[in-house]
C-alpha atoms as a PDB file:
ATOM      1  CA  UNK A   1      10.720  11.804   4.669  1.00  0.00           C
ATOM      2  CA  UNK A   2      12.872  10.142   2.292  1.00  0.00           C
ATOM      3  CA  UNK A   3      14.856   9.891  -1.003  1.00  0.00           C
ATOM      4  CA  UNK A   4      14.106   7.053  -3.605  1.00  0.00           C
ATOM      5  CA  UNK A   5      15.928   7.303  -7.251  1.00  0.00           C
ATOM      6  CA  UNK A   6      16.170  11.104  -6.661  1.00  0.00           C
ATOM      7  CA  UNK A   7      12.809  11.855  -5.760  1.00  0.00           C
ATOM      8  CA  UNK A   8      11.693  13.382  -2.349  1.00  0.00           C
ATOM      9  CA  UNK A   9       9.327  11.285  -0.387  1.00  0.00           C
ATOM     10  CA  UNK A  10       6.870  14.282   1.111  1.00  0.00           C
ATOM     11  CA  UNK A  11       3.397  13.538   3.330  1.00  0.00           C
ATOM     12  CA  UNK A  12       0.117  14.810   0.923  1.00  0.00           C
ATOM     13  CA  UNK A  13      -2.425  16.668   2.547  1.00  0.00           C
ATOM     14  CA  UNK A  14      -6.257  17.507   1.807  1.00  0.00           C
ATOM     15  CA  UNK A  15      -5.302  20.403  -0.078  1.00  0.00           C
ATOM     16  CA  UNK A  16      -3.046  18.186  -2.427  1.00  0.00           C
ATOM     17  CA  UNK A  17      -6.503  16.331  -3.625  1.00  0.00           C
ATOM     18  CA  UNK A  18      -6.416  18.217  -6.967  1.00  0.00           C
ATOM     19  CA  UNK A  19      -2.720  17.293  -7.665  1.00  0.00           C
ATOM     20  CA  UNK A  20      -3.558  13.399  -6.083  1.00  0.00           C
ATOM     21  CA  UNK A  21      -6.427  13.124  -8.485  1.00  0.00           C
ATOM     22  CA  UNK A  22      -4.977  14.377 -11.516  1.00  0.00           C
ATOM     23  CA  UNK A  23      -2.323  11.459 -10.889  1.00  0.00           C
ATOM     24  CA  UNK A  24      -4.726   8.859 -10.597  1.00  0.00           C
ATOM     25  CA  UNK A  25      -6.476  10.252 -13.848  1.00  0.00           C
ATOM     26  CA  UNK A  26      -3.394  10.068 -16.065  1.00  0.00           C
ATOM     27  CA  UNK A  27      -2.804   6.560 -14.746  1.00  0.00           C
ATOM     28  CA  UNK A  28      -5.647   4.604 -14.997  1.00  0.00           C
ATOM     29  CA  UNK A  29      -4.078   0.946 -14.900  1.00  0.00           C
ATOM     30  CA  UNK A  30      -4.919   0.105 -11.673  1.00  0.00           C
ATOM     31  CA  UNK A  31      -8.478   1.405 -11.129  1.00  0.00           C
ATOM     32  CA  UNK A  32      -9.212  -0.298 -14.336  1.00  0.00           C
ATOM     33  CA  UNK A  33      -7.859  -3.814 -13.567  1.00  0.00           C
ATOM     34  CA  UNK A  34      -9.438  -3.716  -9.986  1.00  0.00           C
ATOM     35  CA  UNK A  35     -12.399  -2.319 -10.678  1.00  0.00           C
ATOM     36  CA  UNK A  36     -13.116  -2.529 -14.085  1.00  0.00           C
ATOM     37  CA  UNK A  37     -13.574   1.415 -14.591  1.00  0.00           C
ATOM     38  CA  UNK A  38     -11.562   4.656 -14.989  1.00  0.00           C
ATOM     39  CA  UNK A  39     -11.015   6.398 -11.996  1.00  0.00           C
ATOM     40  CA  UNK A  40     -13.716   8.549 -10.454  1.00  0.00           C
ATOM     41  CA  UNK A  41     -13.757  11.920  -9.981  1.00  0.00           C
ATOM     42  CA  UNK A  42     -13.910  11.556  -6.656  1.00  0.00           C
ATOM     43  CA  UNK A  43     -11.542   9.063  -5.981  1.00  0.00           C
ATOM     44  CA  UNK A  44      -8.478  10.907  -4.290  1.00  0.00           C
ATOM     45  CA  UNK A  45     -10.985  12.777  -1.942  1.00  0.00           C
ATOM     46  CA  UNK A  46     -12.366   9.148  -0.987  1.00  0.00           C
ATOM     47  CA  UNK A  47      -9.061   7.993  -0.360  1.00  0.00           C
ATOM     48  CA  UNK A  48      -8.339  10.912   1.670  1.00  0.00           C
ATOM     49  CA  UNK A  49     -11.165  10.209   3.969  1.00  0.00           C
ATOM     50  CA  UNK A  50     -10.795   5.698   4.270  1.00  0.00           C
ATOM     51  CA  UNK A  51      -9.407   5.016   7.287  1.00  0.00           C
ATOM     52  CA  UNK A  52      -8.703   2.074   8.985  1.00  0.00           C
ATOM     53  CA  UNK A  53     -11.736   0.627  10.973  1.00  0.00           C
ATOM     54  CA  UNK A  54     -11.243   2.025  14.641  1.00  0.00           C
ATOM     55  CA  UNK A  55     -10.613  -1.155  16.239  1.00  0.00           C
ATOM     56  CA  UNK A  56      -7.179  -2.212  14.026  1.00  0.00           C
ATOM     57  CA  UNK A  57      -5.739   0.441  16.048  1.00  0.00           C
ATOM     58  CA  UNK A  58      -3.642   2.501  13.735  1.00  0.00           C
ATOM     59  CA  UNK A  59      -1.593   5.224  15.252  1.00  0.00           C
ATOM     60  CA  UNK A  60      -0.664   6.885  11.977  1.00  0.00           C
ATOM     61  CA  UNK A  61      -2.510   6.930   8.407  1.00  0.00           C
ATOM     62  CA  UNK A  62       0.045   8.415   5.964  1.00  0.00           C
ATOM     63  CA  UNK A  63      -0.625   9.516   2.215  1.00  0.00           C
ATOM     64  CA  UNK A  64       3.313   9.877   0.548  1.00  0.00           C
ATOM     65  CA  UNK A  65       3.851  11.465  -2.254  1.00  0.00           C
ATOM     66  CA  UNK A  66       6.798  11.240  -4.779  1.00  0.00           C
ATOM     67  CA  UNK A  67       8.259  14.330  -6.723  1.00  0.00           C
ATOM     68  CA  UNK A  68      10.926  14.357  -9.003  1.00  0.00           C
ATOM     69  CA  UNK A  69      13.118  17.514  -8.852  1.00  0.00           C
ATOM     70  CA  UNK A  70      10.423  19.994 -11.087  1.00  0.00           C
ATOM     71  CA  UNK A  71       7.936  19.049  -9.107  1.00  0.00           C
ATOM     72  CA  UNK A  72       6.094  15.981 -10.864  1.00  0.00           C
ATOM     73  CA  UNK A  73       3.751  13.575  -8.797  1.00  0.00           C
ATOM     74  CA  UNK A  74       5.694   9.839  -9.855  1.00  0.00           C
ATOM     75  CA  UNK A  75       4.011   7.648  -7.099  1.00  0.00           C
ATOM     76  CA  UNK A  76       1.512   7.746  -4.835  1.00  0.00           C
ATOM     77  CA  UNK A  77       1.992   5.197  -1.039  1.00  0.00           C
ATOM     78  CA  UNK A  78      -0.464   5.327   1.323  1.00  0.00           C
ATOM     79  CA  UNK A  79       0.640   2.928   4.598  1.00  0.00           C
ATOM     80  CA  UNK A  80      -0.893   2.636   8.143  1.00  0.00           C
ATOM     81  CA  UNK A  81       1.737   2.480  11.300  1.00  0.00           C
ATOM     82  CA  UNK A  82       0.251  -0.278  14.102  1.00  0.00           C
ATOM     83  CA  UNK A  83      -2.622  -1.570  11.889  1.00  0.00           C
ATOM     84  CA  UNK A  84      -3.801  -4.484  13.648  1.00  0.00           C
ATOM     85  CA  UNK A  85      -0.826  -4.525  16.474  1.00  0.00           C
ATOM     86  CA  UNK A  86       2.506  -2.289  17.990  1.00  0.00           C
ATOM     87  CA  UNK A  87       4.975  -2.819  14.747  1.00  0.00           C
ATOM     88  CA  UNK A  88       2.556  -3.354  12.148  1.00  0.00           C
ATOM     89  CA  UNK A  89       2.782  -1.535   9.630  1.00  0.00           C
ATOM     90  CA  UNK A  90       0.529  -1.605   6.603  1.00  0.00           C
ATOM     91  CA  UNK A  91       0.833  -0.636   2.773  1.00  0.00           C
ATOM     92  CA  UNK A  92      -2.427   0.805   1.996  1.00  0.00           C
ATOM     93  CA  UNK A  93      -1.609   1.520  -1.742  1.00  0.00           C
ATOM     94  CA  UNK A  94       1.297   1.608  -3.886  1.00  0.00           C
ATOM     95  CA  UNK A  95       1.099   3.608  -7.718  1.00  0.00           C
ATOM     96  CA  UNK A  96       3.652   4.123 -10.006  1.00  0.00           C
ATOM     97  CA  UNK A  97       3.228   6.355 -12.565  1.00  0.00           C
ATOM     98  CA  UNK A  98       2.754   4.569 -15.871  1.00  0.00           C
ATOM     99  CA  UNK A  99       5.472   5.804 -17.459  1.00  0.00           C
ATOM    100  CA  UNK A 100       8.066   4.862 -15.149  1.00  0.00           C
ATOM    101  CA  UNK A 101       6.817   1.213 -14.679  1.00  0.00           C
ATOM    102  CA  UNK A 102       9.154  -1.196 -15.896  1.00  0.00           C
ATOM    103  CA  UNK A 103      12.288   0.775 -15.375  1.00  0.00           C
ATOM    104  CA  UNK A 104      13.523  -0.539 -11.924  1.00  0.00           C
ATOM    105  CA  UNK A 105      11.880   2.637 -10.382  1.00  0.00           C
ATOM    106  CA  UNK A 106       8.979   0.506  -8.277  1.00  0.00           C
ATOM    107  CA  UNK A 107      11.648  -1.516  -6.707  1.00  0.00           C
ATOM    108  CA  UNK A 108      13.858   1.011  -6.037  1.00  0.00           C
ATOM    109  CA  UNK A 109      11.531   2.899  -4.412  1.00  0.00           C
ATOM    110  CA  UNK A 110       9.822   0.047  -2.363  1.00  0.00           C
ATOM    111  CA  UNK A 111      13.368   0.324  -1.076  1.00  0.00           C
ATOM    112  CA  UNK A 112      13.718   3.113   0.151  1.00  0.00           C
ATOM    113  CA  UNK A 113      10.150   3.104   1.613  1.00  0.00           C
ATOM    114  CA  UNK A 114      10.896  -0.103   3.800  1.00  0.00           C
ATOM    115  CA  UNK A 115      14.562   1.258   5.232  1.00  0.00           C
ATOM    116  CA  UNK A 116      12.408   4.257   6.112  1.00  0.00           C
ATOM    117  CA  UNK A 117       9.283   2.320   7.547  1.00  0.00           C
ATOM    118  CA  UNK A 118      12.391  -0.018   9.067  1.00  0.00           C
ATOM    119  CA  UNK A 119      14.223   3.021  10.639  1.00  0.00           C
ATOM    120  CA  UNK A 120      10.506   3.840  12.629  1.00  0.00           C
ATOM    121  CA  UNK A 121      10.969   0.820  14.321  1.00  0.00           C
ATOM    122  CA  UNK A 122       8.239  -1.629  12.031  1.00  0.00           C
ATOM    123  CA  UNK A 123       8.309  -5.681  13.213  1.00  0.00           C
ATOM    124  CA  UNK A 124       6.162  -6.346  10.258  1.00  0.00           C
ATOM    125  CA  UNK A 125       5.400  -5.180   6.691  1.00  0.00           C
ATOM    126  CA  UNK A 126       1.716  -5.933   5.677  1.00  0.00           C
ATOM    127  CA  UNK A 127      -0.281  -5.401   2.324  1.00  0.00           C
ATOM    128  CA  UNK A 128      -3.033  -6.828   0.400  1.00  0.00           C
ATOM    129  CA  UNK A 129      -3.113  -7.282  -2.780  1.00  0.00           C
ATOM    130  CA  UNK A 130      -5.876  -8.187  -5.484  1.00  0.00           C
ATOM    131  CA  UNK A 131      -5.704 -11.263  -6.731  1.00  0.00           C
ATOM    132  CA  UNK A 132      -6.417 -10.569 -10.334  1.00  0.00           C
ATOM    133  CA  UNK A 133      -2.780  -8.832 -10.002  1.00  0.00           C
ATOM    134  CA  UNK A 134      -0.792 -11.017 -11.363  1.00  0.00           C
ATOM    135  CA  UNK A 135       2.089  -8.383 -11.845  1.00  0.00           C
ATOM    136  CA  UNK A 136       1.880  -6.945  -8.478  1.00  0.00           C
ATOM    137  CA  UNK A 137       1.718 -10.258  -6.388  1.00  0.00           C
ATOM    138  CA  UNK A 138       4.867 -11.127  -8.354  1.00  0.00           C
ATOM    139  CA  UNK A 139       6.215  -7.816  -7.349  1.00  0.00           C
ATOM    140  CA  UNK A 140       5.635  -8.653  -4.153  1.00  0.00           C
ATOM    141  CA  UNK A 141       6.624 -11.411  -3.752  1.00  0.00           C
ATOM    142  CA  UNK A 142      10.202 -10.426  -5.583  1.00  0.00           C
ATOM    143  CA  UNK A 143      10.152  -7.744  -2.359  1.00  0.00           C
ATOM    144  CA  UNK A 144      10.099 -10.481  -0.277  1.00  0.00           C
ATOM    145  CA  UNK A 145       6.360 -10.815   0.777  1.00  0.00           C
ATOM    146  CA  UNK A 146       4.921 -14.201   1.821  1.00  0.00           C
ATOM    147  CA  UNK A 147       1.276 -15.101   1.272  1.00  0.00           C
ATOM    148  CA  UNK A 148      -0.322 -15.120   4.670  1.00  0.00           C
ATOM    149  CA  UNK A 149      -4.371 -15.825   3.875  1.00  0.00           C
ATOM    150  CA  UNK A 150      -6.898 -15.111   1.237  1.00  0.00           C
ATOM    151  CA  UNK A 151      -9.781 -13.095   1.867  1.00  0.00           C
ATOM    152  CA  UNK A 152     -12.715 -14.077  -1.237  1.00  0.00           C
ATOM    153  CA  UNK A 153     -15.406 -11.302  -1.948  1.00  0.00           C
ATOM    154  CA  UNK A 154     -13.963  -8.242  -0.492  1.00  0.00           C
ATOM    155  CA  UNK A 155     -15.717  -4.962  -2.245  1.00  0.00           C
ATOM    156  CA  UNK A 156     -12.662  -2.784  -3.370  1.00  0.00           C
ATOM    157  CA  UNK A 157     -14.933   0.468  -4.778  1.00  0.00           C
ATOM    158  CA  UNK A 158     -16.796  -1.671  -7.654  1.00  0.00           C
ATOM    159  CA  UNK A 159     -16.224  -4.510  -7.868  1.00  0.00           C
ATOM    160  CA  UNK A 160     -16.077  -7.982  -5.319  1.00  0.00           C
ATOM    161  CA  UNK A 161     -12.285  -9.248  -5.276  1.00  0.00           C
ATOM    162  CA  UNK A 162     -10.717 -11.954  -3.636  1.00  0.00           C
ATOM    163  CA  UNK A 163      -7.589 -10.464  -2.212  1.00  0.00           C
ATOM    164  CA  UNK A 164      -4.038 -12.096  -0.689  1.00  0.00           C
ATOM    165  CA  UNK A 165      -2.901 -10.788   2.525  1.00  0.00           C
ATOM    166  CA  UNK A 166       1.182 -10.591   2.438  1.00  0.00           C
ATOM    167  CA  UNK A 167       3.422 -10.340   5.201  1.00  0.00           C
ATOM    168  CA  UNK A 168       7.603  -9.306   5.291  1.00  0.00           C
ATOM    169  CA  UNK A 169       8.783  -9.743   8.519  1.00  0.00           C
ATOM    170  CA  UNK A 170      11.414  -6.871   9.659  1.00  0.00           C
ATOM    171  CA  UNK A 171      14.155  -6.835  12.102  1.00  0.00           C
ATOM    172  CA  UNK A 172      13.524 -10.419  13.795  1.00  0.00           C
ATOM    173  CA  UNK A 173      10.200 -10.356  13.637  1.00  0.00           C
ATOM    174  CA  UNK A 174       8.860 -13.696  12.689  1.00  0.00           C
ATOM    175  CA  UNK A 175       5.373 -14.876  10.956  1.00  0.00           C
ATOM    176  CA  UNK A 176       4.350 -16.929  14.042  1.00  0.00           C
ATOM    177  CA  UNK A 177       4.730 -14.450  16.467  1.00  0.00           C
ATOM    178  CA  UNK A 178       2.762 -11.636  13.500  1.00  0.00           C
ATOM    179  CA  UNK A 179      -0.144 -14.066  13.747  1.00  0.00           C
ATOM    180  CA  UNK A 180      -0.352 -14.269  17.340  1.00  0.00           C
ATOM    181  CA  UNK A 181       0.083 -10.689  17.424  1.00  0.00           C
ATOM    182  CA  UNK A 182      -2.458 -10.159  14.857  1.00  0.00           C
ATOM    183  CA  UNK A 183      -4.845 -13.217  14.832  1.00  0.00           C
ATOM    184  CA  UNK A 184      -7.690 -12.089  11.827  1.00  0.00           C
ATOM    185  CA  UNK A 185      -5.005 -12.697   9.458  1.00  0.00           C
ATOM    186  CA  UNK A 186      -4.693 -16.511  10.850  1.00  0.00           C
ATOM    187  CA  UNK A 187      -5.551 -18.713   7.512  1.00  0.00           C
ATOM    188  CA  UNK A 188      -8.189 -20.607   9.542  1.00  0.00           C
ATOM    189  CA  UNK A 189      -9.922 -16.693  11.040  1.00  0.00           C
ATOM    190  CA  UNK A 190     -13.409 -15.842  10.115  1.00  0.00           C
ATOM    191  CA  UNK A 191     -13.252 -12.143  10.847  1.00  0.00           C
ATOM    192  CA  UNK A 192     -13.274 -10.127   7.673  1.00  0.00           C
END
């Protein structure tokens, strides 16, 4: 799919569960800070199975994984293609291996991820992010993300979180014309 810091970008199916979960086990951050546990045994065959609610309208629900050259799992991206509107595209989740966080590899391989999602023809670059992650909204926000709305209370597995709603426009797209395109993300919408 694509090349990021000389990894290979491939699509993970079901039968990559094992390999998915094993990942999420020996990186426990993020479970932990969202939902104040480790990560359940269960939890890559969970995300295998979420999928958008039917009436966002997402054409494509993608699980990427990325493998160094002996055949490592380094990151895990899941994104949805039309979530919500045509050129919407939507970063579902975004794991870096522990060990490679704070090297320069995240950003270069948020990169290479948005040329890619670019090249497919994406208006808009979407993601939520907890709010209790401090590091990752500055991420973010470094990657060029705007805060669009909050969203207070939303169950993420375990725990109630109040999340930000982020928005990079792509290729002329602008934020006005995203929210008329996609109105629940309006600051002033009441639809969860």
């Amino acid at each position: 799919m694509f090349q990021a810091d000389g990894r290979t970008a491939r699509e993970l199916l079901r039968e990559h569960i094992p390999l998915v979960q094993a990942f999420f086990d020996a990186n426990p951050e993020y479970e932990r800070l969202i939902n104040g546990r480790d990560p359940p045994p269960d939890v890559a065959a969970i995300d295998f199975d979420e999928r958008p609610p039917p009436h966002l309208g997402a054409t494509w629900h993608g699980h990427l994984g990325l493998f160094d050259g002996e055949g490592r799992l380094d990151a895990v991206v899941i994104v949805d293609r039309d979530l919500g509107a045509p050129g919407v595209w939507h970063i579902a989740l975004f794991i870096v291996a522990t060990r490679l966080q704070r090297s320069g590899f995240a950003q270069r391989l948020y990169a290479a991820l948005e040329a890619w999602i670019a090249a497919q023809g994406a208006a808009w670059l979407r993601l939520v992010v907890v709010d209790r992650n401090v590091r990752a909204r500055r991420f973010w926000a470094a990657c060029g993300y705007v805060p669009v709305r909050m969203w207070r209370g939303i169950d993420t597995g375990a725990r109630l979180n109040d999340v930000h709603v982020m928005l990079k426009p792509l290729q002329g797209g602008t934020l006005d014309a995203y929210l008329a395109a996609v109105p629940r993300d309006r600051p002033d919408s009441t639809l969860p």
